[in-house]
N, C-alpha and C. Protein backbone atom coordinates (compact mmCIF):
# COMPACT_ATOMS: atom_id res chain seq x y z
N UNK A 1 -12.07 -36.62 53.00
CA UNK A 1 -12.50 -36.08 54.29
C UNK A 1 -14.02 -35.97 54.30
N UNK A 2 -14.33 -35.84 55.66
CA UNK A 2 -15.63 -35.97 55.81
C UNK A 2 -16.64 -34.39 55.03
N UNK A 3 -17.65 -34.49 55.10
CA UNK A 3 -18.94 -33.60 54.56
C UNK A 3 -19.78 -33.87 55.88
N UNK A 4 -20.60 -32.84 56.07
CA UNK A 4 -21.19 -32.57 57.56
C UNK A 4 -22.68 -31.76 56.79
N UNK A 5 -23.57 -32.65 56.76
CA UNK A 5 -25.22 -31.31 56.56
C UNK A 5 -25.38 -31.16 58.01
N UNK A 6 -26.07 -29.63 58.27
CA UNK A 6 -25.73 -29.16 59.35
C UNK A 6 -27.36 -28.52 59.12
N UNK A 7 -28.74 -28.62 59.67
CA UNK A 7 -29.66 -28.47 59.44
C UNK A 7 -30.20 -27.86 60.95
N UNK A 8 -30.54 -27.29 60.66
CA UNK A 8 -31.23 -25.67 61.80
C UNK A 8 -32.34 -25.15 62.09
N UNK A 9 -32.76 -24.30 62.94
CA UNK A 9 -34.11 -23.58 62.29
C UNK A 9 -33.01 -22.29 62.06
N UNK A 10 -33.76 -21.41 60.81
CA UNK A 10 -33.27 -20.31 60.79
C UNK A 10 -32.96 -19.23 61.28
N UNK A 11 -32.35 -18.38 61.61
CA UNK A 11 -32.11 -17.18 62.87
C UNK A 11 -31.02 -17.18 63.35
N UNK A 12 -29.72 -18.05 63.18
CA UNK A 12 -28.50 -17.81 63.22
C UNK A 12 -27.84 -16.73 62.44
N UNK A 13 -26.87 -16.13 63.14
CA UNK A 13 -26.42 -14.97 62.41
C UNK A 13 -25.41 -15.36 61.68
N UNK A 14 -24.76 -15.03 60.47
CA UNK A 14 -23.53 -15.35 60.18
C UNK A 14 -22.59 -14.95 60.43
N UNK A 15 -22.08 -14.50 61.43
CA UNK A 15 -20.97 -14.68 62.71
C UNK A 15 -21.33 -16.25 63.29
N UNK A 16 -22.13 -16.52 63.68
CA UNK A 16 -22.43 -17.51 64.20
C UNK A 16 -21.88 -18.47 63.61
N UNK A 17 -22.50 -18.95 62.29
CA UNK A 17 -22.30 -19.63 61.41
C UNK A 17 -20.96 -19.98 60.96
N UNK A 18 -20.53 -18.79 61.25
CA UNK A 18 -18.83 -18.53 60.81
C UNK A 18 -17.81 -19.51 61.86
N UNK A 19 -18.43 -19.05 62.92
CA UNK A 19 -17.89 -20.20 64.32
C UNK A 19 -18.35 -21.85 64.29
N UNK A 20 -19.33 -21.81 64.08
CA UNK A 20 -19.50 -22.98 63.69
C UNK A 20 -18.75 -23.87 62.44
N UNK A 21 -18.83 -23.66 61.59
CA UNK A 21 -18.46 -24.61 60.43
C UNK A 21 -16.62 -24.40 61.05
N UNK A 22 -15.99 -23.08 61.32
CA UNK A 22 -14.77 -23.16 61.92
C UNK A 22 -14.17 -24.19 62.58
N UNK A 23 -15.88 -24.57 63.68
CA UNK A 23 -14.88 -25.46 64.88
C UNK A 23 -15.20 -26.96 64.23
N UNK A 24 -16.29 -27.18 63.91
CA UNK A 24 -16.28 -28.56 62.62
C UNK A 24 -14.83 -28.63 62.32
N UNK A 25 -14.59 -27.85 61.32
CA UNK A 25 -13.73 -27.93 60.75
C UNK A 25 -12.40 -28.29 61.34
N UNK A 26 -11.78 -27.75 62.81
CA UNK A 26 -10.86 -27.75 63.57
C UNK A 26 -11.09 -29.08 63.78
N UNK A 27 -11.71 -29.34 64.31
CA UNK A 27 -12.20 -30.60 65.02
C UNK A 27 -12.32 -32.11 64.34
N UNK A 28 -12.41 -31.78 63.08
CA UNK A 28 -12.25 -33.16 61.93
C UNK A 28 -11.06 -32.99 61.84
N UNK A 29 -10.38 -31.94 61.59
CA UNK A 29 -9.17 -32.26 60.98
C UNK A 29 -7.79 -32.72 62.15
N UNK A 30 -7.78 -31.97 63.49
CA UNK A 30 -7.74 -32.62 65.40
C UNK A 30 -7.80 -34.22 65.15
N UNK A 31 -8.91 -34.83 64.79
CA UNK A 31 -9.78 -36.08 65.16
C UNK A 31 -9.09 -37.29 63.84
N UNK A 32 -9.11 -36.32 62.61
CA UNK A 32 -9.02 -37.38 61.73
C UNK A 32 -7.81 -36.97 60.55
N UNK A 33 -7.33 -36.09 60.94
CA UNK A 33 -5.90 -36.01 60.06
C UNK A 33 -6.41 -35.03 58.75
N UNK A 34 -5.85 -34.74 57.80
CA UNK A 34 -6.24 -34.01 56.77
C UNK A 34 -5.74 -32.88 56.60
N UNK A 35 -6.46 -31.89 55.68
CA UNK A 35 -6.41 -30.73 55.73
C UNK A 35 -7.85 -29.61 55.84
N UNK A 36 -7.53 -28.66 56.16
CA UNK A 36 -8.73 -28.38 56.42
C UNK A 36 -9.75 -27.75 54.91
N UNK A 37 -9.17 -27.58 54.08
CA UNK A 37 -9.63 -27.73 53.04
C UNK A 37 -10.26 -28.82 52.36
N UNK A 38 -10.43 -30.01 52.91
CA UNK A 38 -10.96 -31.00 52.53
C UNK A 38 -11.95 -31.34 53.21
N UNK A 39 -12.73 -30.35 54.29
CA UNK A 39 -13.90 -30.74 55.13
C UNK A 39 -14.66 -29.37 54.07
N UNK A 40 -15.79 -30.35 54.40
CA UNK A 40 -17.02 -29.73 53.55
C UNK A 40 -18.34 -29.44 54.49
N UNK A 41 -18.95 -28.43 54.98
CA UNK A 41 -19.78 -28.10 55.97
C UNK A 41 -20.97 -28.03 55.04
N UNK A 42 -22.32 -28.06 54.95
CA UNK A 42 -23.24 -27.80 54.14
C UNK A 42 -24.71 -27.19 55.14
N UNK A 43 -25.09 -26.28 55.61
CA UNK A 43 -25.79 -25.51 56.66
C UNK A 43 -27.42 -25.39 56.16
N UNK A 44 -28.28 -25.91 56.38
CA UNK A 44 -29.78 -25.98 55.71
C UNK A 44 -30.28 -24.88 56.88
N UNK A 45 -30.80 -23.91 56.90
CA UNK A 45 -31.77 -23.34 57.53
C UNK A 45 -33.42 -23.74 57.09
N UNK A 46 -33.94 -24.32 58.54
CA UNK A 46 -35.55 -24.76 58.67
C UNK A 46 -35.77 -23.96 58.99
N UNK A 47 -37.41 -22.94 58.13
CA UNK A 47 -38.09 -22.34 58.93
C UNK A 47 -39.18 -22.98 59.87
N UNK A 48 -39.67 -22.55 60.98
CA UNK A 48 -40.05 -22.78 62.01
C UNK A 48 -41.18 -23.63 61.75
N UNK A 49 -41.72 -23.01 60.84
CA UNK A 49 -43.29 -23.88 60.43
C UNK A 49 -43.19 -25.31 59.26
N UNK A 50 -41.46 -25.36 59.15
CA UNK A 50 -41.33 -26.64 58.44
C UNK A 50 -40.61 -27.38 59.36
N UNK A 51 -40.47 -27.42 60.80
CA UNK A 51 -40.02 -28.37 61.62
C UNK A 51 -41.05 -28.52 63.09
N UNK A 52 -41.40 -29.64 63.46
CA UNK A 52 -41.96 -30.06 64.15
C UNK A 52 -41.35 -31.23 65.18
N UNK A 53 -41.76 -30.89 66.30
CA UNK A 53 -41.05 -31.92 67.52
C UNK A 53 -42.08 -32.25 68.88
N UNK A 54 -42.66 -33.67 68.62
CA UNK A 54 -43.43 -33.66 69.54
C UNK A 54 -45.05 -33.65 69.43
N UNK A 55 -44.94 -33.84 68.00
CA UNK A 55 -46.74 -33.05 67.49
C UNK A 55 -46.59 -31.68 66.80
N UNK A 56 -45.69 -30.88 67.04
CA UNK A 56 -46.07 -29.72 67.19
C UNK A 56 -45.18 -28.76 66.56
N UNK A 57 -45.55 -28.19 65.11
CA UNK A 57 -44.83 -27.11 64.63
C UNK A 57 -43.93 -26.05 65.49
N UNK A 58 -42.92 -25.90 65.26
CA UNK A 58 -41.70 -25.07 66.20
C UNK A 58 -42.68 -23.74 66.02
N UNK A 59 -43.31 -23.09 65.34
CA UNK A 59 -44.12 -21.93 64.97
C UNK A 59 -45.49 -21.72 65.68
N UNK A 60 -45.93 -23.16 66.15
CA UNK A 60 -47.23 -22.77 67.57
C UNK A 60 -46.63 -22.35 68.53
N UNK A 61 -46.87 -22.16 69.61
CA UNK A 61 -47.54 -21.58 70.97
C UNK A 61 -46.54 -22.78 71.44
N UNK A 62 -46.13 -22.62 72.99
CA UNK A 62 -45.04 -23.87 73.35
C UNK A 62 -45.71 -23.35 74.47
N UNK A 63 -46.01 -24.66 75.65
CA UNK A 63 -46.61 -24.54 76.50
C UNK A 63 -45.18 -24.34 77.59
């Protein structure tokens, strides 16, 4: 079964988190048969000043 990196900026709560990898999870196993023990979620939190979009650190000023 599939593996999913799941890469962010940081500030999700883990409730959040909890819903998330959940519905992944529902949703591979819906889509592609399995069990749900065989999906693997892996969650990277970016802080703000290590992601950029546009030029522009998520951590400047946004016009």
């Amino acid at each position: 079964m599939p593996t999913y990196h799941v890469e962010m900026m940081e500030g999700r709560t883990v409730e959040q988190k909890q819903k998330l990898v959940a519905e992944i999870t529902r949703v591979s196993v819906e889509i592609l048969g399995g069990s749900p023990d065989s999906v693997d979620v892996i969650i990277t939190d970016i802080q703000r000043h290590n992601w950029a979009t546009g030029g522009k650190l998520w951590s400047e000023p946004r016009d």
